[in-house]
C-alpha atoms as a PDB file:
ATOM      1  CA  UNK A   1      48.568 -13.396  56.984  1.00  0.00           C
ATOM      2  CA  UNK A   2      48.774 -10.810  59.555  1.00  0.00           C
ATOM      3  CA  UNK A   3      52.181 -12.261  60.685  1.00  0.00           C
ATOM      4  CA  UNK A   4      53.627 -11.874  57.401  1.00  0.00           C
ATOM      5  CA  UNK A   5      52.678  -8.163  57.184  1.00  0.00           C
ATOM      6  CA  UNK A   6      53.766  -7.347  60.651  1.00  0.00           C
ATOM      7  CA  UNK A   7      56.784  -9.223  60.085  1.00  0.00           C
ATOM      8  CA  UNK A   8      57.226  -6.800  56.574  1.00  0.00           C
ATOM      9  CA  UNK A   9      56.718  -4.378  58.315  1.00  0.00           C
ATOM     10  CA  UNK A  10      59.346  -4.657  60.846  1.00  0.00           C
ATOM     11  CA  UNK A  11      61.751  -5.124  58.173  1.00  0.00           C
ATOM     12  CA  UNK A  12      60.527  -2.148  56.405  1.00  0.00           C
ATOM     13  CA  UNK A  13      60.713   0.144  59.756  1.00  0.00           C
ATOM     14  CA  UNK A  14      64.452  -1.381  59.820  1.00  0.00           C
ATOM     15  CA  UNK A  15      66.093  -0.973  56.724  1.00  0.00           C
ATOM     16  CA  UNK A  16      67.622   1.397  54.733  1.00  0.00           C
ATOM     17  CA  UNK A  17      66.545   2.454  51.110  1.00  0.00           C
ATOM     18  CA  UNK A  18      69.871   2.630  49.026  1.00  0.00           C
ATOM     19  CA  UNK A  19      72.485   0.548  51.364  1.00  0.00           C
ATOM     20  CA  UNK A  20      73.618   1.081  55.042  1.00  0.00           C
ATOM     21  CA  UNK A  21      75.925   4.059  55.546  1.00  0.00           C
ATOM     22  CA  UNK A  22      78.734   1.684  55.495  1.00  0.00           C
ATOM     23  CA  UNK A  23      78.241   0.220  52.064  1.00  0.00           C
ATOM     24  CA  UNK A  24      77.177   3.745  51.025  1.00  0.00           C
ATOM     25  CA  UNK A  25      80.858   5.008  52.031  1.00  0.00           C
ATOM     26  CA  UNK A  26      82.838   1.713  50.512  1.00  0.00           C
ATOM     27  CA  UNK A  27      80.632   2.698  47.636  1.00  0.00           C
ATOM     28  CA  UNK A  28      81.676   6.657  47.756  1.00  0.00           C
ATOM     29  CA  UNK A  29      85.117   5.304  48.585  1.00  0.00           C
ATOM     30  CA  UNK A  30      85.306   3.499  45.319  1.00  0.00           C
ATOM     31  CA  UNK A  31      83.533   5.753  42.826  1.00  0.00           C
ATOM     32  CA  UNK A  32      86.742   8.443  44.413  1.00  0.00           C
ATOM     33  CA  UNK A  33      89.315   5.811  43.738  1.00  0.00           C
ATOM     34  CA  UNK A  34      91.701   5.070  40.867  1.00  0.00           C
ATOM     35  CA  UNK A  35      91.535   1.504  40.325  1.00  0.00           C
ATOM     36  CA  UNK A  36      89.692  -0.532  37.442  1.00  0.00           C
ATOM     37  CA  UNK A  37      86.920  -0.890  38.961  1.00  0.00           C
ATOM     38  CA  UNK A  38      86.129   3.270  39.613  1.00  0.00           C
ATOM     39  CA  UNK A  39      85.676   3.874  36.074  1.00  0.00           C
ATOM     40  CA  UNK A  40      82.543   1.570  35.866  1.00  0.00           C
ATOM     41  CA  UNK A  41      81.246   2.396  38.826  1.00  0.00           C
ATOM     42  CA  UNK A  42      81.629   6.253  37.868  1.00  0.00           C
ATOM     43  CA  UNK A  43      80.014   5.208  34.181  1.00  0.00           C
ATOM     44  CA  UNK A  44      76.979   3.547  36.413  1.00  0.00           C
ATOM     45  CA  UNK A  45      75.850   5.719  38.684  1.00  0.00           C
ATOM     46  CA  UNK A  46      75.624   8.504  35.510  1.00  0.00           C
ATOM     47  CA  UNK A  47      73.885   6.502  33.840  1.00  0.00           C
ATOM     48  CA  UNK A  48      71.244   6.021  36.474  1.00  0.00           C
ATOM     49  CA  UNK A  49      71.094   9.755  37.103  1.00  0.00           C
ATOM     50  CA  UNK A  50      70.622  10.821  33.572  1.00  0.00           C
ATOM     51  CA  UNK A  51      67.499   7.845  33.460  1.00  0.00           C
ATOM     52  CA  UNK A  52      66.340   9.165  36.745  1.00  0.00           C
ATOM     53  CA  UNK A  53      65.530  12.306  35.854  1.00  0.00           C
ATOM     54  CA  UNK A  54      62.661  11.670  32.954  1.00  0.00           C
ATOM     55  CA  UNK A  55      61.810   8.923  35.356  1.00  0.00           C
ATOM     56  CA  UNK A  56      62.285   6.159  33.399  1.00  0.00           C
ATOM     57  CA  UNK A  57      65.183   4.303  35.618  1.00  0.00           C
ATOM     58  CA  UNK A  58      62.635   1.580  36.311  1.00  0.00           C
ATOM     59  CA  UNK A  59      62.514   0.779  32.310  1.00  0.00           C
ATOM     60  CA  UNK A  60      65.749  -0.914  33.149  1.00  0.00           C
ATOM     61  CA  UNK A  61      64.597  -3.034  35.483  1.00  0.00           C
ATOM     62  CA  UNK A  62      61.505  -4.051  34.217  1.00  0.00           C
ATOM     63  CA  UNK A  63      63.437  -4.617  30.761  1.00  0.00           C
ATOM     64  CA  UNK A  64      65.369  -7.092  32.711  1.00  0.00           C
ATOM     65  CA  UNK A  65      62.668  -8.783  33.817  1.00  0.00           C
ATOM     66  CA  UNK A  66      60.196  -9.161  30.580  1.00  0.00           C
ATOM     67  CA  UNK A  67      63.757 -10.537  28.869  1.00  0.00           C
ATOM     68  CA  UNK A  68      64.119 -13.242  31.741  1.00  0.00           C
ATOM     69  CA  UNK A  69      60.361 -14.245  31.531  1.00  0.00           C
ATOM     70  CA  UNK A  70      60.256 -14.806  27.578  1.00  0.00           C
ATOM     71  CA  UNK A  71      63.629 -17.118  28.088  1.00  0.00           C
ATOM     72  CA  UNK A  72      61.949 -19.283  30.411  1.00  0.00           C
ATOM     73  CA  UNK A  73      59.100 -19.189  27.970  1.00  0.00           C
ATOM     74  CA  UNK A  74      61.162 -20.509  24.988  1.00  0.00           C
ATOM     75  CA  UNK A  75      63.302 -23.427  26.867  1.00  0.00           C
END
């Protein structure tokens, strides 16, 4: 077990929390840009900011997930 958690660890101490600066900029790039795909993006991150600030961006997710689980549940 200790292997595992040193090993998380590691990967923790390594990684970035929202994307590596070079996704981060492609991202930036394309949120700036004019094709079809800028408008959602735009739309998206909005959306997360106006959830973020009550705190309740994690209702999303967890939405997401409680929808998944009773799916399984009924096949």
């Amino acid at each position: 077990m200790q292997e595992f958690v040193d090993v998380f660890n590691e990967l923790k101490a390594t990684s970035y929390r929202w994307g590596t600066p070079e996704w981060l900029k492609m991202r930036s790039e394309l949120m700036d840009g004019d094709s079809k795909k800028s408008r959602p993006a735009r739309k998206q991150r909005t959306l997360f900011k106006t959830m973020r600030g009550p705190g309740i961006e994690y209702l999303m997710y967890n939405n997401a997930i409680m929808r998944s689980v009773l799916k399984q549940e009924i096949e």
